[in-house]
C-alpha atoms as a PDB file:
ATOM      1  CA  UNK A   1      27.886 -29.142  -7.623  1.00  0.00           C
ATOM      2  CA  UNK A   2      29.182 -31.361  -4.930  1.00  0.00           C
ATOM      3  CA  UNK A   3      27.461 -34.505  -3.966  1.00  0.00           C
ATOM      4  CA  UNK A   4      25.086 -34.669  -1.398  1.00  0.00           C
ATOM      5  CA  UNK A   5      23.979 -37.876   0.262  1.00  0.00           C
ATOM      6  CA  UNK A   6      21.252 -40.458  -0.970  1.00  0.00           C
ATOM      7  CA  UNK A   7      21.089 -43.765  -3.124  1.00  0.00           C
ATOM      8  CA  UNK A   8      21.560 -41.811  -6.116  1.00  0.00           C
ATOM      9  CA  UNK A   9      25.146 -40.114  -5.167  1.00  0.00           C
ATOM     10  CA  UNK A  10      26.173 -43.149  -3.387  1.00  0.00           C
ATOM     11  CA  UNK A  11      25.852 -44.982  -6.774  1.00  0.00           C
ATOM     12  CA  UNK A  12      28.575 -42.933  -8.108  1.00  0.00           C
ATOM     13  CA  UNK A  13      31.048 -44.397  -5.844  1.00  0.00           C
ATOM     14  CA  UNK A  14      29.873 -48.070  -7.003  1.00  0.00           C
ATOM     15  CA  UNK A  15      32.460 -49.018  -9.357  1.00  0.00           C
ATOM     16  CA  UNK A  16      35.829 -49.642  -7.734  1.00  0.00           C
ATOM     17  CA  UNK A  17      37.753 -47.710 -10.108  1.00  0.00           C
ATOM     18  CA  UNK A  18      35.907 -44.649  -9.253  1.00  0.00           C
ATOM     19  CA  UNK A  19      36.864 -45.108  -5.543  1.00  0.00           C
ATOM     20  CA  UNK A  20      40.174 -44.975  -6.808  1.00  0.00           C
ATOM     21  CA  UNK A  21      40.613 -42.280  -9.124  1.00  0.00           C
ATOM     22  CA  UNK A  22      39.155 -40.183  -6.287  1.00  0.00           C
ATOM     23  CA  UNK A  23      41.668 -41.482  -4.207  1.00  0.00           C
ATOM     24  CA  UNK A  24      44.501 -40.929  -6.416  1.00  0.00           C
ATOM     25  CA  UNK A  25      43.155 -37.472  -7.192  1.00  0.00           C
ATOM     26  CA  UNK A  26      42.775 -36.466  -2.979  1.00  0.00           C
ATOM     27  CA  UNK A  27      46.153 -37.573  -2.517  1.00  0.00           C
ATOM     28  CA  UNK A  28      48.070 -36.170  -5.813  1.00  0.00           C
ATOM     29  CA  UNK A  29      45.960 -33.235  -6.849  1.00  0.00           C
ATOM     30  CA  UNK A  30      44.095 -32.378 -10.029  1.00  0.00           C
ATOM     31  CA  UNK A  31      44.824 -34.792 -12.549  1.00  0.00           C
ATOM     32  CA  UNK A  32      43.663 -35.428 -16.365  1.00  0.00           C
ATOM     33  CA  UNK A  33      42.710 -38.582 -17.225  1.00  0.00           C
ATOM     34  CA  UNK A  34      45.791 -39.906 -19.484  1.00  0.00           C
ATOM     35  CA  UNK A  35      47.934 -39.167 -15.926  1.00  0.00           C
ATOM     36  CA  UNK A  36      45.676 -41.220 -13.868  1.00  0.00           C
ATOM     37  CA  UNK A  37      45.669 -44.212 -16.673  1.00  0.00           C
ATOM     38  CA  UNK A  38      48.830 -44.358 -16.678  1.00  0.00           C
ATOM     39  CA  UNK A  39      48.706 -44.091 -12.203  1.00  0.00           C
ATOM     40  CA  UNK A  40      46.218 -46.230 -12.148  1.00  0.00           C
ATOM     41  CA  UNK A  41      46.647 -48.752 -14.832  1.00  0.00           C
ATOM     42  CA  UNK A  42      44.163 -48.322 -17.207  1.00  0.00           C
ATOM     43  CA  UNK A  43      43.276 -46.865 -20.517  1.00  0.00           C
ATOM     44  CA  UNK A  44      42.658 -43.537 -20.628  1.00  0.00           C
ATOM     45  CA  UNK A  45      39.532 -44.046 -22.150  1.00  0.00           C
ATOM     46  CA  UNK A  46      38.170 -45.845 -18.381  1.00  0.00           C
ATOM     47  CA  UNK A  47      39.665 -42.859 -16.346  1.00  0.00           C
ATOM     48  CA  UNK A  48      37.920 -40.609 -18.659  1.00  0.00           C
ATOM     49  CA  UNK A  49      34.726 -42.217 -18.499  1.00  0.00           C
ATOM     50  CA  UNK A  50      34.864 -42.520 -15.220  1.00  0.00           C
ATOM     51  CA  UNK A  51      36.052 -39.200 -14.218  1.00  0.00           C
ATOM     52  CA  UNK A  52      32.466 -38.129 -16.082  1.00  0.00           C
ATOM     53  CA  UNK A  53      30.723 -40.324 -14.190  1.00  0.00           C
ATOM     54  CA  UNK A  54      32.320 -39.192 -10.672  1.00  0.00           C
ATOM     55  CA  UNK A  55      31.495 -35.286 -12.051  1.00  0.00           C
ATOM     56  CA  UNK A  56      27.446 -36.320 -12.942  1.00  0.00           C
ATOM     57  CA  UNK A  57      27.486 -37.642  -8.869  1.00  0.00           C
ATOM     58  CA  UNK A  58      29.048 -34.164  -8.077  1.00  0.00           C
ATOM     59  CA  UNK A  59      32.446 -36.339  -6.687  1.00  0.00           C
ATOM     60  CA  UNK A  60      34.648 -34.272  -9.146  1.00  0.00           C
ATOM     61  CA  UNK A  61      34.751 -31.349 -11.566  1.00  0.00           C
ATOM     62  CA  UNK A  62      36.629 -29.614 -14.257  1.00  0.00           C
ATOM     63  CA  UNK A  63      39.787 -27.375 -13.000  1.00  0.00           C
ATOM     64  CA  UNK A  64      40.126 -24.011 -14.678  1.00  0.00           C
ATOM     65  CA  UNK A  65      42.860 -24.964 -17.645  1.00  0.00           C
ATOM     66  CA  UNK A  66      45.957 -25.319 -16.047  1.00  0.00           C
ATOM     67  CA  UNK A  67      48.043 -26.264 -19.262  1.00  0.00           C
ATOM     68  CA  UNK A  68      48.325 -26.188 -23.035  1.00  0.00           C
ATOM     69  CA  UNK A  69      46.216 -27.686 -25.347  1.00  0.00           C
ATOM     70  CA  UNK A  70      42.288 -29.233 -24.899  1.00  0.00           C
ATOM     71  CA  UNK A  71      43.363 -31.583 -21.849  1.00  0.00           C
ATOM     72  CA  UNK A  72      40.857 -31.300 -18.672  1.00  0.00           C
ATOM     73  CA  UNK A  73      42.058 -31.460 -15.619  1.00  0.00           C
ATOM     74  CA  UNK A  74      39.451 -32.650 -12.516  1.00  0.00           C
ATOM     75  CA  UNK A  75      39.929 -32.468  -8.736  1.00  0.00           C
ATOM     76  CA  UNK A  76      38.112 -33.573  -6.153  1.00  0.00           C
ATOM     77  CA  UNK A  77      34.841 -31.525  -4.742  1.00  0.00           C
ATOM     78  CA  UNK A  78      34.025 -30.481  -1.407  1.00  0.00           C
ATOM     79  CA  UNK A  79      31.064 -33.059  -0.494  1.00  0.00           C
ATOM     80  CA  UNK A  80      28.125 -30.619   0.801  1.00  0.00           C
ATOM     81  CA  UNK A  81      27.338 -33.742   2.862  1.00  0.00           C
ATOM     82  CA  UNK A  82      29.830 -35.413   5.166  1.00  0.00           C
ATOM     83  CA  UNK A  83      28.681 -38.644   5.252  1.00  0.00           C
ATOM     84  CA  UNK A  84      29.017 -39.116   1.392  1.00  0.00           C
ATOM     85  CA  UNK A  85      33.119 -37.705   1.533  1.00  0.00           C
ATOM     86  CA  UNK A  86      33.705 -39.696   5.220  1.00  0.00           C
ATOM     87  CA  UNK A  87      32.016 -43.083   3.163  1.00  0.00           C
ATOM     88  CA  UNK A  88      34.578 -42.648   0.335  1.00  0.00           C
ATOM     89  CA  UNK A  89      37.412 -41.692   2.017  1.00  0.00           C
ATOM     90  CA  UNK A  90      36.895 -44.557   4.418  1.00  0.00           C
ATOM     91  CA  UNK A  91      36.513 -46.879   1.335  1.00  0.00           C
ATOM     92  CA  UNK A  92      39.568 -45.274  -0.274  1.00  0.00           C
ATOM     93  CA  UNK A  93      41.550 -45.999   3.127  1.00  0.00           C
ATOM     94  CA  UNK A  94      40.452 -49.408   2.913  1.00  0.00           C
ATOM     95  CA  UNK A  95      41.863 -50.348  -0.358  1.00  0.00           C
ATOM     96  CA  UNK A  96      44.844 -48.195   0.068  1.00  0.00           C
ATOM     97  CA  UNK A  97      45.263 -50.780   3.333  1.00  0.00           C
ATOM     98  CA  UNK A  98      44.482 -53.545   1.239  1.00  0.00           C
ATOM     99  CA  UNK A  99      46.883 -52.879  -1.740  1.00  0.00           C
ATOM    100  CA  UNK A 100      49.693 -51.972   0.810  1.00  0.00           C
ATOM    101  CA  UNK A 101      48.995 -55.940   2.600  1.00  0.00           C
ATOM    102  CA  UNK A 102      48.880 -57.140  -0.777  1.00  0.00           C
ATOM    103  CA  UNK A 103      52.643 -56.005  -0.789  1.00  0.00           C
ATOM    104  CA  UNK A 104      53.854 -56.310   2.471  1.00  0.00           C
ATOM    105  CA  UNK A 105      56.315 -58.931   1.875  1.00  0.00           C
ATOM    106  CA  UNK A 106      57.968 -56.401  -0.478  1.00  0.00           C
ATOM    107  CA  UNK A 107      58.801 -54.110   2.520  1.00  0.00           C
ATOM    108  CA  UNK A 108      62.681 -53.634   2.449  1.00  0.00           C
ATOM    109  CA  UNK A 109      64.171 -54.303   6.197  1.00  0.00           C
ATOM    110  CA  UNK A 110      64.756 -50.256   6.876  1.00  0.00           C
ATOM    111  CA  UNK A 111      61.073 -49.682   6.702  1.00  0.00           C
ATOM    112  CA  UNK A 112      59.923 -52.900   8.999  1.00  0.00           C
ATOM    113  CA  UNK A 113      59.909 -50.419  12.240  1.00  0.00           C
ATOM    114  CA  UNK A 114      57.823 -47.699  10.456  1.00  0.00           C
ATOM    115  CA  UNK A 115      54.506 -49.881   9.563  1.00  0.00           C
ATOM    116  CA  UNK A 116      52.003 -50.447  11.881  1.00  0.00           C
ATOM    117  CA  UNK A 117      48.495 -50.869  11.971  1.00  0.00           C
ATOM    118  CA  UNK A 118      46.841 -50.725  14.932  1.00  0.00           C
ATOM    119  CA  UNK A 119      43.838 -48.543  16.697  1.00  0.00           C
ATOM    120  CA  UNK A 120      43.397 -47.582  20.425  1.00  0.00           C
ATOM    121  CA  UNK A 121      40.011 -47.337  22.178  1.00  0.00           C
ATOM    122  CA  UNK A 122      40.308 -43.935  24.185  1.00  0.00           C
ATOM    123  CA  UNK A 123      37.054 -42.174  26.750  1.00  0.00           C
ATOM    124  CA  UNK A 124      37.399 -38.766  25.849  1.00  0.00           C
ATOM    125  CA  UNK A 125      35.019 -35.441  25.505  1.00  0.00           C
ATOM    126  CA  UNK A 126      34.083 -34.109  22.519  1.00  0.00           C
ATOM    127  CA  UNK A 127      36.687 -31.036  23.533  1.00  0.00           C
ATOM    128  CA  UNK A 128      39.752 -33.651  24.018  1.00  0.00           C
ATOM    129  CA  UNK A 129      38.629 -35.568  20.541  1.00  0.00           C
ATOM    130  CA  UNK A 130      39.002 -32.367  18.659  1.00  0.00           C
ATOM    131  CA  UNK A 131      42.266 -31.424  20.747  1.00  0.00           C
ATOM    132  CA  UNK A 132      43.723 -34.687  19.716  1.00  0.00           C
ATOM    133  CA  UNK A 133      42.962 -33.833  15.807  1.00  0.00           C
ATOM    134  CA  UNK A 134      44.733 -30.640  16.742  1.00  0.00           C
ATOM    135  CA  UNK A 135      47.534 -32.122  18.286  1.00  0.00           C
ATOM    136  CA  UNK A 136      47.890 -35.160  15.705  1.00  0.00           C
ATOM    137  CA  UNK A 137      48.035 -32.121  12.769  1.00  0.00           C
ATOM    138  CA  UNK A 138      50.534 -30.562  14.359  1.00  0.00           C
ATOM    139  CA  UNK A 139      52.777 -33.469  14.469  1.00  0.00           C
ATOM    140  CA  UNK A 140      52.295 -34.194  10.181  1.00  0.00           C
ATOM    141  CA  UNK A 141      53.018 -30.407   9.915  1.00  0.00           C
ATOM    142  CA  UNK A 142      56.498 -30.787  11.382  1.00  0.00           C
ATOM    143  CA  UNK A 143      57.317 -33.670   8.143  1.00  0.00           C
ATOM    144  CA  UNK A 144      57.668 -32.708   4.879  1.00  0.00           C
ATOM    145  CA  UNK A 145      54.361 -33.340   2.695  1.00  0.00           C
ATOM    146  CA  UNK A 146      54.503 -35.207  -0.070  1.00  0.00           C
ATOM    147  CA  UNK A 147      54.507 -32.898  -3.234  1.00  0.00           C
ATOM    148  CA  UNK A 148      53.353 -34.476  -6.619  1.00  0.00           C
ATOM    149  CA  UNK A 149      55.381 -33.566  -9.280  1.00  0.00           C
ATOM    150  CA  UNK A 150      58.410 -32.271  -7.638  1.00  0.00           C
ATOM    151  CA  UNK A 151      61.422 -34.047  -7.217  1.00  0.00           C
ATOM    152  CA  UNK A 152      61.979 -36.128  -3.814  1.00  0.00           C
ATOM    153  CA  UNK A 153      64.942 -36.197  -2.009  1.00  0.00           C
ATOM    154  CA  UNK A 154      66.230 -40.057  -2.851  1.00  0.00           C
ATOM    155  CA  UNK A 155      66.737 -41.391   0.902  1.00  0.00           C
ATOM    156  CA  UNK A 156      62.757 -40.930   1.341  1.00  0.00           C
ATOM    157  CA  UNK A 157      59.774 -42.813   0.252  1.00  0.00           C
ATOM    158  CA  UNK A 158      56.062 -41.776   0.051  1.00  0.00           C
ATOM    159  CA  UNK A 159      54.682 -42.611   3.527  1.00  0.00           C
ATOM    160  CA  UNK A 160      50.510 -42.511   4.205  1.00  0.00           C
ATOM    161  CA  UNK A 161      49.810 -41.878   7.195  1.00  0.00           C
ATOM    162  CA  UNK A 162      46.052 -42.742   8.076  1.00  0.00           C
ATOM    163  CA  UNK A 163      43.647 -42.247  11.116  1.00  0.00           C
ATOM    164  CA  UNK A 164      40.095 -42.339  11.874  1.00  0.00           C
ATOM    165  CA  UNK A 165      38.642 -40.654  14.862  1.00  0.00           C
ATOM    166  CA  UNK A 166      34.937 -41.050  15.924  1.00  0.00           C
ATOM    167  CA  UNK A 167      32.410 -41.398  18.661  1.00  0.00           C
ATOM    168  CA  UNK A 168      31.401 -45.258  18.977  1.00  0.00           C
ATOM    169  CA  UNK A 169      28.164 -44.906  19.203  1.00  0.00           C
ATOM    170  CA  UNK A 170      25.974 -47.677  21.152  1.00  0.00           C
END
């Protein structure tokens, strides 16, 4: 059942390792939790624990079996609630920002012109807000997605692109 919003669901997203198994598993796909250990950095016993904890909050549940053996694979729920899935995908964006400054120096020169961070203040009507959205999606669409699993051509490098679009409200 996916989460809904109140004190009790947004405990689920408390811990910071939940935030980012449920980033990991957005991005990447259904996942077991000896893959996202090993993605992540941690035993498998934590992801596991943790991906049970994400499923009582209703963040994440079991995927049908998609391979041999007893493994369980989880993906990511469809929030019934907005708020709860904007919240942690705006914390997951935050951290993914943060690790990424954490690095920055590591940038090799060919990729200095292709990082920016920046936002732009815009007046616009709820119609033009939503045509943007359109407009932005149809600019990804013409770049090849990132595929987990397959096999990347070697000149390219996994890119994120983020944006956040929303009335400021007064």
């Amino acid at each position: 059942m996916p989460a809904t919003l109140g004190p009790q669901s947004l405990r689920g997203l408390a811990h910071p390792l939940r935030v980012r198994i449920l980033r990991v598993l957005r991005e990447q796909g259904a996942s077991t939790a000896t893959r996202l250990a090993g993605l992540l950095g941690e035993s498998s016993g934590a992801t596991s624990y943790h991906l049970r904890q994400l499923a009582g909050y209703g963040f994440v549940e079991e995927e049908p079996r998609r391979g041999p053996g007893r493994e369980r694979w989880w993906r990511p729920t469809v929030p019934e609630d907005a708020p709860v899935g904007l919240r942690a995908e705006a914390v997951a964006d935050f951290q993914r920002v943060q690790d990424f400054l954490a690095v920055a120096g590591m940038v090799p020169d060919e990729w200095g012109g292709s990082v920016t961070i920046g936002n732009r203040a815009l007046r616009l009507t709820p119609s033009q807000a939503a045509e943007l959205l359109v407009r932005i999606d149809g600019v990804l669409a013409d770049y090849p997605a990132d595929q987990p699993g397959e096999e990347a051509p070697t000149d390219t490098g996994r890119v994120v692109f983020q944006w956040q679009s929303f009335p400021q409200i007064r």
